[in-house]
PDB file of N, CA and C in Angstrom:
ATOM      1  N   UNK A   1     166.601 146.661 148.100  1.00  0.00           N
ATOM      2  CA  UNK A   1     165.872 145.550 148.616  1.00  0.00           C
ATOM      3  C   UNK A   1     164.385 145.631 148.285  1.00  0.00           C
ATOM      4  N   UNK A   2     164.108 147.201 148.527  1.00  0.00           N
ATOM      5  CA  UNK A   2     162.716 146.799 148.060  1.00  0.00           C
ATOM      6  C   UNK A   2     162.203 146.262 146.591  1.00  0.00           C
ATOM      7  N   UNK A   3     163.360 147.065 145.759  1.00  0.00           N
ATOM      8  CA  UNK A   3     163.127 146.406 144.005  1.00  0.00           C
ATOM      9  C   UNK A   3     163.032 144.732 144.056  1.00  0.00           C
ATOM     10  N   UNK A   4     163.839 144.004 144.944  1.00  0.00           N
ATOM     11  CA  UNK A   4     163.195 142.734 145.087  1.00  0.00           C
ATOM     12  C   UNK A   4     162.245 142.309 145.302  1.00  0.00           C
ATOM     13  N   UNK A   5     161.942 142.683 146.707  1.00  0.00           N
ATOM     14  CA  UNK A   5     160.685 142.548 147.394  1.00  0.00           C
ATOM     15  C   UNK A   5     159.575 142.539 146.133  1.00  0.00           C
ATOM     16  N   UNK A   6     159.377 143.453 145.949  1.00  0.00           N
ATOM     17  CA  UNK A   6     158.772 144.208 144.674  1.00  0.00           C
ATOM     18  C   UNK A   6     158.655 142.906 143.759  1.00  0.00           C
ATOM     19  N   UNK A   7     159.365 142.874 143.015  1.00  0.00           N
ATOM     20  CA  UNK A   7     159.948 141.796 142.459  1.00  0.00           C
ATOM     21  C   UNK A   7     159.238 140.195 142.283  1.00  0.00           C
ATOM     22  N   UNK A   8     159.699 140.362 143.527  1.00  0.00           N
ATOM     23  CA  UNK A   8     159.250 139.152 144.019  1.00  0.00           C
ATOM     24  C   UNK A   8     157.559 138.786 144.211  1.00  0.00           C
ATOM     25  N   UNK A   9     157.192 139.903 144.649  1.00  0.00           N
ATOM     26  CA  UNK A   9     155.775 139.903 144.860  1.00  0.00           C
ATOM     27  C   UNK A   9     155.149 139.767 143.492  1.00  0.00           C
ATOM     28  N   UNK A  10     156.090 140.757 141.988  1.00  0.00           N
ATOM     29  CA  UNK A  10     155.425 140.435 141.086  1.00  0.00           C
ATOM     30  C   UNK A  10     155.475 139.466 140.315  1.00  0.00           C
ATOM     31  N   UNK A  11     156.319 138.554 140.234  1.00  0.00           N
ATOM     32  CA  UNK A  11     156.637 137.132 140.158  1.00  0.00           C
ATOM     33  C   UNK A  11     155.488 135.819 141.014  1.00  0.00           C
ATOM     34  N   UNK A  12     155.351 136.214 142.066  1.00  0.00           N
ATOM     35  CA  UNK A  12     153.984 135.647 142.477  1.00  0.00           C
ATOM     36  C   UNK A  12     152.553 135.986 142.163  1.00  0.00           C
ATOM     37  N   UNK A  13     152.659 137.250 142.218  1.00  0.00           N
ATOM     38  CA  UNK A  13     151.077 137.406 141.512  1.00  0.00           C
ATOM     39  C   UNK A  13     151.316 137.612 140.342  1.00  0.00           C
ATOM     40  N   UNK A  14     151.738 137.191 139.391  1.00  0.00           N
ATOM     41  CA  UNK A  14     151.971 136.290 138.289  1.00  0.00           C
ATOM     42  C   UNK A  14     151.830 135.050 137.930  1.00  0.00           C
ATOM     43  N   UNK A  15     152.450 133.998 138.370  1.00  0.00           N
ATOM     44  CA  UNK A  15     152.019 133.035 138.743  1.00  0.00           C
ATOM     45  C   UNK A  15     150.982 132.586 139.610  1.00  0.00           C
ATOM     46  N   UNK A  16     150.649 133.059 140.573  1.00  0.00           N
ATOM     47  CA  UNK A  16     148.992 133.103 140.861  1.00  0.00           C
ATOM     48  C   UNK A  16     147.856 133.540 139.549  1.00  0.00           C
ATOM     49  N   UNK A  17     148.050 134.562 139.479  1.00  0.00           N
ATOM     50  CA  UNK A  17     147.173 134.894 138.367  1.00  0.00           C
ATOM     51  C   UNK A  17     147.156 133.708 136.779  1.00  0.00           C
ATOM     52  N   UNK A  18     148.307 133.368 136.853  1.00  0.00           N
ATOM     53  CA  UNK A  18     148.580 132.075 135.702  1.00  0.00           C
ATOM     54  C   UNK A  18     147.768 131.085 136.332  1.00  0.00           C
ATOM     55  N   UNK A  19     147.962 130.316 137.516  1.00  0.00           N
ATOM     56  CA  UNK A  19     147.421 129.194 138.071  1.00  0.00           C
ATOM     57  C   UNK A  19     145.808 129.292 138.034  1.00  0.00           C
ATOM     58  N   UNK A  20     145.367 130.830 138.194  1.00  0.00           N
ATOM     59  CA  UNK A  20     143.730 131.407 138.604  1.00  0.00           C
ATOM     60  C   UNK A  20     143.214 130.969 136.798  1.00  0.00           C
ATOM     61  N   UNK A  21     144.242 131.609 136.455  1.00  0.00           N
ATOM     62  CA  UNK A  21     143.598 131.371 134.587  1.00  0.00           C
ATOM     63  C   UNK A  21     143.184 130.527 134.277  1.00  0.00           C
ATOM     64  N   UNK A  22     144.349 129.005 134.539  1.00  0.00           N
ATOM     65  CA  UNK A  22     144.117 127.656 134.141  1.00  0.00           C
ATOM     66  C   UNK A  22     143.240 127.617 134.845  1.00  0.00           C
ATOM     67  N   UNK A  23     142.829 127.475 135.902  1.00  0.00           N
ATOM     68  CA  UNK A  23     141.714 127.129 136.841  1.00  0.00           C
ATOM     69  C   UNK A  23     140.354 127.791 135.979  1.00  0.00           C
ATOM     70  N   UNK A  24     140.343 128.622 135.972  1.00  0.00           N
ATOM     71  CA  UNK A  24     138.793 129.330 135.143  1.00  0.00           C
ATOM     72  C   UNK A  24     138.874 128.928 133.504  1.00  0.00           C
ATOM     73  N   UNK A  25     140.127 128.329 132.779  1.00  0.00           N
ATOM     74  CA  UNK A  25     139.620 127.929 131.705  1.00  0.00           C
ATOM     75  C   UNK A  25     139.168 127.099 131.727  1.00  0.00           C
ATOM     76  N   UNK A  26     139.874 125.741 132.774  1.00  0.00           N
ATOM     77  CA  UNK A  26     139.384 124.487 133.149  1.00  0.00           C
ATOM     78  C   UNK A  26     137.646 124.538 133.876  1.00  0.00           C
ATOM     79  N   UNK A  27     137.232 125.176 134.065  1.00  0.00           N
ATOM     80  CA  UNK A  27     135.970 125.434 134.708  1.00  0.00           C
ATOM     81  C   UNK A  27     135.165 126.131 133.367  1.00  0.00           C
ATOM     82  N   UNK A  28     135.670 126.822 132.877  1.00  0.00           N
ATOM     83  CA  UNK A  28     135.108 126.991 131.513  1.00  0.00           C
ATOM     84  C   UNK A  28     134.870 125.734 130.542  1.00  0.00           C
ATOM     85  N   UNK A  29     135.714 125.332 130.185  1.00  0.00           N
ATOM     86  CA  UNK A  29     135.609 123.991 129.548  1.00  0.00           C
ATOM     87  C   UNK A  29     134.780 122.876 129.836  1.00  0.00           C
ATOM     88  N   UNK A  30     134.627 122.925 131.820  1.00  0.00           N
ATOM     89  CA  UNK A  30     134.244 122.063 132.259  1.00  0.00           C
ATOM     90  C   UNK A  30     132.512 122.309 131.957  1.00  0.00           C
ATOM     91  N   UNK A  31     132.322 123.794 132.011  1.00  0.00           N
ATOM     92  CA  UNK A  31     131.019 124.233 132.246  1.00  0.00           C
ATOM     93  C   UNK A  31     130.668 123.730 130.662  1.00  0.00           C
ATOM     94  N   UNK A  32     131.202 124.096 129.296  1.00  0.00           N
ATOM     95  CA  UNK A  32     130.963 124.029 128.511  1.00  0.00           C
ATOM     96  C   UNK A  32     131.025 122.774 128.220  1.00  0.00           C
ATOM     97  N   UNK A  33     131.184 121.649 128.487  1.00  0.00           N
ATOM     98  CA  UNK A  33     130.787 120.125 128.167  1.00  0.00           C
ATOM     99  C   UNK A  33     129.744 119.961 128.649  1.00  0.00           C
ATOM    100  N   UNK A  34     129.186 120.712 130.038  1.00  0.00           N
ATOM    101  CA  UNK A  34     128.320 120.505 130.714  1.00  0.00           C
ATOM    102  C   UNK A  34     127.219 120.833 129.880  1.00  0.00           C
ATOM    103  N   UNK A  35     127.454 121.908 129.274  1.00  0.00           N
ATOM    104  CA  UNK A  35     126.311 122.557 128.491  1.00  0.00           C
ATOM    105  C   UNK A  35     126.015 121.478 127.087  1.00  0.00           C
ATOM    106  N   UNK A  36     126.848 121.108 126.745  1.00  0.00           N
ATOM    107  CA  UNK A  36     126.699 120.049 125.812  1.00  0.00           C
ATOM    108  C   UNK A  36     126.468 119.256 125.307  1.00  0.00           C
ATOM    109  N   UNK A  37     126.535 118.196 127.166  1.00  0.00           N
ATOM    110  CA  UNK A  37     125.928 116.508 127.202  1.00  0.00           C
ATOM    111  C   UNK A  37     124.574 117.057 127.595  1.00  0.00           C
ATOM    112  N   UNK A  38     123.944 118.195 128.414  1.00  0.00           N
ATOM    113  CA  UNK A  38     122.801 118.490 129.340  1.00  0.00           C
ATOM    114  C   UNK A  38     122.281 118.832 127.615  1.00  0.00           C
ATOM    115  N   UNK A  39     122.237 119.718 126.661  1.00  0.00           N
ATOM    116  CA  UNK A  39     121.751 119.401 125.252  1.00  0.00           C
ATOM    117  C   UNK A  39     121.604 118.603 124.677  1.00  0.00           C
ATOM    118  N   UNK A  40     122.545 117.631 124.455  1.00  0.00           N
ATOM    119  CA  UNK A  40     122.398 116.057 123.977  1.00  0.00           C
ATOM    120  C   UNK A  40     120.731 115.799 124.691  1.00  0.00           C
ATOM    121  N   UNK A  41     121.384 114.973 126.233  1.00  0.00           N
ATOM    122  CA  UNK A  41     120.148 114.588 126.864  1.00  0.00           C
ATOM    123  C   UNK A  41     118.654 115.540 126.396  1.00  0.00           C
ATOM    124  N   UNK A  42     118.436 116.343 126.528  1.00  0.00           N
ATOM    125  CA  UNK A  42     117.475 117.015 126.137  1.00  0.00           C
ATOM    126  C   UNK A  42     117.189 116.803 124.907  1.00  0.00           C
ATOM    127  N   UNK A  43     117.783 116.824 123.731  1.00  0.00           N
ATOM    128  CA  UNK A  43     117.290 116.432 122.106  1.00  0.00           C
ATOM    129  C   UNK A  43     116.981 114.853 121.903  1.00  0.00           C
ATOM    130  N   UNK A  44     117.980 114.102 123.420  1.00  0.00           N
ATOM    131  CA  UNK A  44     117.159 113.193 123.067  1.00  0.00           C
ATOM    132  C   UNK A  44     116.431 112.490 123.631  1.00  0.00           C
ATOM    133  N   UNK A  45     115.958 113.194 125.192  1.00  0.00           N
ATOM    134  CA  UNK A  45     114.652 113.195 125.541  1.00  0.00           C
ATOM    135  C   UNK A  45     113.691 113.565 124.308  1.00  0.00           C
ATOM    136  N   UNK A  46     113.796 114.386 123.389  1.00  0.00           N
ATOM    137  CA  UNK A  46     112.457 114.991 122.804  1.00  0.00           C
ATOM    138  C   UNK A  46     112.443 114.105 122.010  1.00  0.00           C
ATOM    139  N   UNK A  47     113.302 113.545 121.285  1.00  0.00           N
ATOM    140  CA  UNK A  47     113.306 112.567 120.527  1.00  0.00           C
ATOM    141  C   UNK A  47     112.691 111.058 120.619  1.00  0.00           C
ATOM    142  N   UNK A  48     112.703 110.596 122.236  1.00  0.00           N
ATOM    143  CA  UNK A  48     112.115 109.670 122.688  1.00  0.00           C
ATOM    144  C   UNK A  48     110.666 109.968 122.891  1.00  0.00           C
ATOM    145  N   UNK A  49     110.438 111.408 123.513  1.00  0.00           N
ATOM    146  CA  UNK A  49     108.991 111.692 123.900  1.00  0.00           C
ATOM    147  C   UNK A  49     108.244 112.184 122.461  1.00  0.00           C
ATOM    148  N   UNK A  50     109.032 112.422 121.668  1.00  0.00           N
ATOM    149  CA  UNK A  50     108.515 112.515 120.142  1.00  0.00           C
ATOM    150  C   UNK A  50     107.916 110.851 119.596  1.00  0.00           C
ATOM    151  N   UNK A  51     108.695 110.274 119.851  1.00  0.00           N
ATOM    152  CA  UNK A  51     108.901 108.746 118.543  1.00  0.00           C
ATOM    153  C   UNK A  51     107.482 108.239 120.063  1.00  0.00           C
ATOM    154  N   UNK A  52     107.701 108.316 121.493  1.00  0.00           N
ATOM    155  CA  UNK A  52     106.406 107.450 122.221  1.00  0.00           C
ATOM    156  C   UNK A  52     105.483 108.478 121.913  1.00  0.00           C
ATOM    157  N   UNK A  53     104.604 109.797 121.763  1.00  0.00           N
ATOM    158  CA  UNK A  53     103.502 110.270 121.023  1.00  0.00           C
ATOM    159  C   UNK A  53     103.507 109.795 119.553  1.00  0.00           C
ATOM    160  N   UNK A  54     104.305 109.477 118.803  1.00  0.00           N
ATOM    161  CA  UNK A  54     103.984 108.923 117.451  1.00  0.00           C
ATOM    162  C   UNK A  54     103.475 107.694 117.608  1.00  0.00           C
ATOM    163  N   UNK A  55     103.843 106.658 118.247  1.00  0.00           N
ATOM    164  CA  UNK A  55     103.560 105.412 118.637  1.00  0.00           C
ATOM    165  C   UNK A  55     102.328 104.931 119.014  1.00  0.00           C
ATOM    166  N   UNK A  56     101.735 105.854 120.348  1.00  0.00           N
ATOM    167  CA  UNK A  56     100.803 106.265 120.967  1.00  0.00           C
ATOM    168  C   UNK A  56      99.513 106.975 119.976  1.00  0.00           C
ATOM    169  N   UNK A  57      99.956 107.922 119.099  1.00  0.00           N
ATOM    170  CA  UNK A  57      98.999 107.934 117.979  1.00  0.00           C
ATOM    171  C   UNK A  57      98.726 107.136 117.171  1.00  0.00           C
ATOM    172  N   UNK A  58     100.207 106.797 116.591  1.00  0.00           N
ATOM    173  CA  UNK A  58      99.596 105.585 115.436  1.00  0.00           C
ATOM    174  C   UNK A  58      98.573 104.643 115.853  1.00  0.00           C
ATOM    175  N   UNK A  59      99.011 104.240 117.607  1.00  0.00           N
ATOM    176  CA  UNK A  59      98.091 102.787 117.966  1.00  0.00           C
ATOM    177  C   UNK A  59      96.648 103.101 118.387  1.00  0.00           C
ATOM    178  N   UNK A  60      96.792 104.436 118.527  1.00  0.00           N
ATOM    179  CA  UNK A  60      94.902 104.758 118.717  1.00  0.00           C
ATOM    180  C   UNK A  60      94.632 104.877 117.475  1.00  0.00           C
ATOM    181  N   UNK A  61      95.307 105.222 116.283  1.00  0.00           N
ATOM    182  CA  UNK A  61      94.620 105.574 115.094  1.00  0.00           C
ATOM    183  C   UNK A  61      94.426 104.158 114.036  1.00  0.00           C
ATOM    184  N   UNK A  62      94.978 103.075 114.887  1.00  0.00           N
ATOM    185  CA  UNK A  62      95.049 101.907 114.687  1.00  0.00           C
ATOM    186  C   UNK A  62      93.616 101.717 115.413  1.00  0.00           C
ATOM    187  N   UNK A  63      93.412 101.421 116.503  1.00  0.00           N
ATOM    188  CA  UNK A  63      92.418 101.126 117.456  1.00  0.00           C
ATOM    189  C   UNK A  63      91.177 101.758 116.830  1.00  0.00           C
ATOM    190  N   UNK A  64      91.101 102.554 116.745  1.00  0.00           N
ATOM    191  CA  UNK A  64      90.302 103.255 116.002  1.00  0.00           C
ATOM    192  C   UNK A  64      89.514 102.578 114.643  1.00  0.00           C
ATOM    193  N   UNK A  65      90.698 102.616 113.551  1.00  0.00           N
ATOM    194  CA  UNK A  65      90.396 102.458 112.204  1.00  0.00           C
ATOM    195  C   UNK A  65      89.931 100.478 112.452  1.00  0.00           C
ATOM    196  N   UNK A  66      90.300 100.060 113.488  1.00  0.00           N
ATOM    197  CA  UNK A  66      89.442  98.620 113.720  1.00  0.00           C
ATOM    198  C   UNK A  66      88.269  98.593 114.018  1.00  0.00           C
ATOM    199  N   UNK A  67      88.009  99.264 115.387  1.00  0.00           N
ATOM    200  CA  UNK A  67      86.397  99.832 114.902  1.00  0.00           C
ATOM    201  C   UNK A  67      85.361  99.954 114.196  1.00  0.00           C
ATOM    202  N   UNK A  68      85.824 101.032 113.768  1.00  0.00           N
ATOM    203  CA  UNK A  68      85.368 101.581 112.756  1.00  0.00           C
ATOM    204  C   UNK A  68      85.104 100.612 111.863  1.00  0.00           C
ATOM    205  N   UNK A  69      86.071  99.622 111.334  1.00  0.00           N
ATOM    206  CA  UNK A  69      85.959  98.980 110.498  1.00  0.00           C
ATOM    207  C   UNK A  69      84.933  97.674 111.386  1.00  0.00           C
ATOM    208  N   UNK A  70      84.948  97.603 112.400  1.00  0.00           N
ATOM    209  CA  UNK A  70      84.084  96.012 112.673  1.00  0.00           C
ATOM    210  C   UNK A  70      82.617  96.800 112.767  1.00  0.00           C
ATOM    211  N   UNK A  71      82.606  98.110 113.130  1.00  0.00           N
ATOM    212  CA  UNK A  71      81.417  98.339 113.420  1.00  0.00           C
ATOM    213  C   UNK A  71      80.228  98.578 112.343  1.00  0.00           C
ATOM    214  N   UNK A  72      80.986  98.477 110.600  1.00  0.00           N
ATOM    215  CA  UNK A  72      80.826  98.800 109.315  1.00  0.00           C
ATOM    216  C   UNK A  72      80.176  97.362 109.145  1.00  0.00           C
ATOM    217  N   UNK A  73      81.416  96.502 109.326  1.00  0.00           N
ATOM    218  CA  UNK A  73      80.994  94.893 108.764  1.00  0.00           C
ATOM    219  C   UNK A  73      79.646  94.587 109.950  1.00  0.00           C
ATOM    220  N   UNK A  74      79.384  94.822 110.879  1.00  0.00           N
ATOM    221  CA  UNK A  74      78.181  94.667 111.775  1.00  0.00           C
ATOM    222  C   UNK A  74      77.422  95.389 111.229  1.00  0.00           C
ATOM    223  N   UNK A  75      77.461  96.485 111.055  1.00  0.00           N
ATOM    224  CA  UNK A  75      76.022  97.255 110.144  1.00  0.00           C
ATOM    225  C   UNK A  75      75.583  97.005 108.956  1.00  0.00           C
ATOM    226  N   UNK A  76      76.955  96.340 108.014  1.00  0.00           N
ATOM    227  CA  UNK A  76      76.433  95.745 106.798  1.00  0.00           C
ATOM    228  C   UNK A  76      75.841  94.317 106.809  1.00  0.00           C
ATOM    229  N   UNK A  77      76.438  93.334 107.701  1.00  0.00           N
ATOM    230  CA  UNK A  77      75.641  92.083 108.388  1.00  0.00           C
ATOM    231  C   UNK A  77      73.790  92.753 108.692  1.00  0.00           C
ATOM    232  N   UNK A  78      73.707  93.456 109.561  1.00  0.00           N
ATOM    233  CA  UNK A  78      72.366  93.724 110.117  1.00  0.00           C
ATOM    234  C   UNK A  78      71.749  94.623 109.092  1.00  0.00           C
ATOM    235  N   UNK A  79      72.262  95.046 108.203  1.00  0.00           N
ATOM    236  CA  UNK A  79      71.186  95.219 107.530  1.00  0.00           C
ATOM    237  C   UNK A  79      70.817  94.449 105.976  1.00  0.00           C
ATOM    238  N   UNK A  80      72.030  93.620 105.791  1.00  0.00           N
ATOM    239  CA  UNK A  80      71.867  93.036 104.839  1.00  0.00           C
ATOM    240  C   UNK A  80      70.767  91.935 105.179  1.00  0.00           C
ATOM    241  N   UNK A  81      70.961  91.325 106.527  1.00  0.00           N
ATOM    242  CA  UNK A  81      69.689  90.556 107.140  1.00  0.00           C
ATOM    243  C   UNK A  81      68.452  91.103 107.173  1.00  0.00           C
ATOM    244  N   UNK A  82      68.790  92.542 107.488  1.00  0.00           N
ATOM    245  CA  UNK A  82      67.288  93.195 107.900  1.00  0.00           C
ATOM    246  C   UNK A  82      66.555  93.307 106.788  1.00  0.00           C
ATOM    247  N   UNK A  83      67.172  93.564 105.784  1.00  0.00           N
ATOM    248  CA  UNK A  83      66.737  93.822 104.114  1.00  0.00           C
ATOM    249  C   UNK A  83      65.846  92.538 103.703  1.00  0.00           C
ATOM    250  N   UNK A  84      67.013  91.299 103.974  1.00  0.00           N
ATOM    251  CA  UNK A  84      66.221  89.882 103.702  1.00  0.00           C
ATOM    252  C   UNK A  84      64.950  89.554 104.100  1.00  0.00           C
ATOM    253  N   UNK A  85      65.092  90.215 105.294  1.00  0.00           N
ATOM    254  CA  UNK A  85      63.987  89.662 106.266  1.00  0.00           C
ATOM    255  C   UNK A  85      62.845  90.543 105.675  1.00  0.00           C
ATOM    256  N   UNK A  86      62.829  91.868 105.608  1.00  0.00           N
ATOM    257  CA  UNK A  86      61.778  92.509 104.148  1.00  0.00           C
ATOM    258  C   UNK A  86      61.288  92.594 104.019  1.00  0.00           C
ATOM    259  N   UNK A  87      62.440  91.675 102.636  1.00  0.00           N
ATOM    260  CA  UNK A  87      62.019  91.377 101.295  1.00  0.00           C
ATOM    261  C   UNK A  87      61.608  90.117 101.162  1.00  0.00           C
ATOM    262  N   UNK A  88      61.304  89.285 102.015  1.00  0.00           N
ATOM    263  CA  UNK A  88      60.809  88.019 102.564  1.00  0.00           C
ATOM    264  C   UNK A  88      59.217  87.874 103.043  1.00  0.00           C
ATOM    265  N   UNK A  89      59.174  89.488 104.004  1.00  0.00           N
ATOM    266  CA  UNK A  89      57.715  89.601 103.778  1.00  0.00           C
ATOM    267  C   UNK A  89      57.239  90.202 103.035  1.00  0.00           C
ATOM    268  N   UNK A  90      57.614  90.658 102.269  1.00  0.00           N
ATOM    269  CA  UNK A  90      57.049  91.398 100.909  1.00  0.00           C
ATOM    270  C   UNK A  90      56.711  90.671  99.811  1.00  0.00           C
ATOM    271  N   UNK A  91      57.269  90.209  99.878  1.00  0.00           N
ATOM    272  CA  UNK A  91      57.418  88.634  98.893  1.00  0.00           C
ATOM    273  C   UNK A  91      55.670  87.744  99.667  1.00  0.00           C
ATOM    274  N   UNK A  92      56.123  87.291 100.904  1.00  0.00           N
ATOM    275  CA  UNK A  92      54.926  86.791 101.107  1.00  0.00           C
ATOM    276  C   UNK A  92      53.697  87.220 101.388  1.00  0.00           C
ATOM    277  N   UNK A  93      53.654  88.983 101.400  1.00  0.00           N
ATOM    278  CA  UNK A  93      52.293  89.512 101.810  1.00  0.00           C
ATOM    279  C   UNK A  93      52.162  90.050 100.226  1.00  0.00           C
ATOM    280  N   UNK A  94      52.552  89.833  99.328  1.00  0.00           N
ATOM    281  CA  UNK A  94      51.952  89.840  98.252  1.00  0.00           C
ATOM    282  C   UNK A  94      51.197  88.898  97.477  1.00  0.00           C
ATOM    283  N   UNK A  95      52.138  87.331  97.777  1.00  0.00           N
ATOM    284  CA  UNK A  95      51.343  86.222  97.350  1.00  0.00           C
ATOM    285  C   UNK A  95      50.068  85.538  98.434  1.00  0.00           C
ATOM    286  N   UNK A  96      49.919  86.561  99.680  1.00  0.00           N
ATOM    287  CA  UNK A  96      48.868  86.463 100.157  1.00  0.00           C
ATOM    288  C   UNK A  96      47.837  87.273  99.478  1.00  0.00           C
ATOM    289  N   UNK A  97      48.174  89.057  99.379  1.00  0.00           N
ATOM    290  CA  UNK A  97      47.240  89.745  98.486  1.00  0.00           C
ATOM    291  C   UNK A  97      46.635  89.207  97.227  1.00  0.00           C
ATOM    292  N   UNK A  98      48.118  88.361  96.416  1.00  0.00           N
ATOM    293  CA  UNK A  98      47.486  88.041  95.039  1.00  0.00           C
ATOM    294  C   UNK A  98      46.498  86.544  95.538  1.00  0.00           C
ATOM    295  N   UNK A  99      46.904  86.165  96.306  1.00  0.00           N
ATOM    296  CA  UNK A  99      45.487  84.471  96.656  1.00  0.00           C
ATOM    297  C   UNK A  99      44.394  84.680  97.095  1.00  0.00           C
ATOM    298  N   UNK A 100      44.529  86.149  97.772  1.00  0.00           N
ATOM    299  CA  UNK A 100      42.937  86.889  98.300  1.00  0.00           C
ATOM    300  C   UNK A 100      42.625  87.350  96.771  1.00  0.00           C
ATOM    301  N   UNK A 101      42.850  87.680  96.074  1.00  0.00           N
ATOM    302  CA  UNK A 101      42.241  88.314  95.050  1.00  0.00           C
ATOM    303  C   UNK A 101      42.012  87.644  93.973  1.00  0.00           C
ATOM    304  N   UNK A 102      42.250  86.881  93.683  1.00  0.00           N
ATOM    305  CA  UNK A 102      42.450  85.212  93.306  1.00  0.00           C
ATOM    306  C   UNK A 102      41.192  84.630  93.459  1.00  0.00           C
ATOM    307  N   UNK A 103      40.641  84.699  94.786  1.00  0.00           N
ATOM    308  CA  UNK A 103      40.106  83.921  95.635  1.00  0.00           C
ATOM    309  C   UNK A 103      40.557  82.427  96.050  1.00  0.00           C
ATOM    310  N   UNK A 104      41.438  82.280  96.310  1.00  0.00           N
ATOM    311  CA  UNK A 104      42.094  81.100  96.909  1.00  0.00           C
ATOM    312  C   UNK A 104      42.282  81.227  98.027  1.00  0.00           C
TER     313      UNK A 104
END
């Protein structure tokens, strides 16, 4: 009787131990998808927080290069005026010098 007993007991913790297996591969598997999609998400978080700093640069380096550029065409305006303006009195404090010397 006891070779049954026996037996019997090892027939159950057998099948326990089978049922424990599936259970921890299934938890394995489970863990390991987990690990998988939680990677996904993460590459493509970086991927989003990558492409909005590219975006974010380009448009300041945009913002920027407008600037830059209006603040060029304003300095070439003001001094192309300032130049005129001059060479306007240069122009006329000479044909004052030459009418004083002239005597006119």
């Amino acid at each position: 009787m006891r070779f049954v007993h026996f037996g019997s007991f090892v027939l159950l913790a057998s099948l326990a131990t089978g049922v424990i297996a599936q259970d921890v591969k299934k938890d394995l598997d489970k863990v390991g998808h987990d690990t998988k999609t939680a990677t996904k998400d993460t590459a493509h978080e970086v991927s989003r927080d990558t492409k909005k700093a590219y975006h974010k640069t380009a448009d300041g380096t945009e913002k920027a290069y407008d600037k830059t550029a209006s603040g060029t065409r304003k300095a070439y305006h003001k001094t192309t005026h300032e130049s005129a303006k001059a060479y306007h009195k240069t122009v006329d404090a000479t044909k004052k010098a030459a009418d004083t010397v002239e005597g006119k």
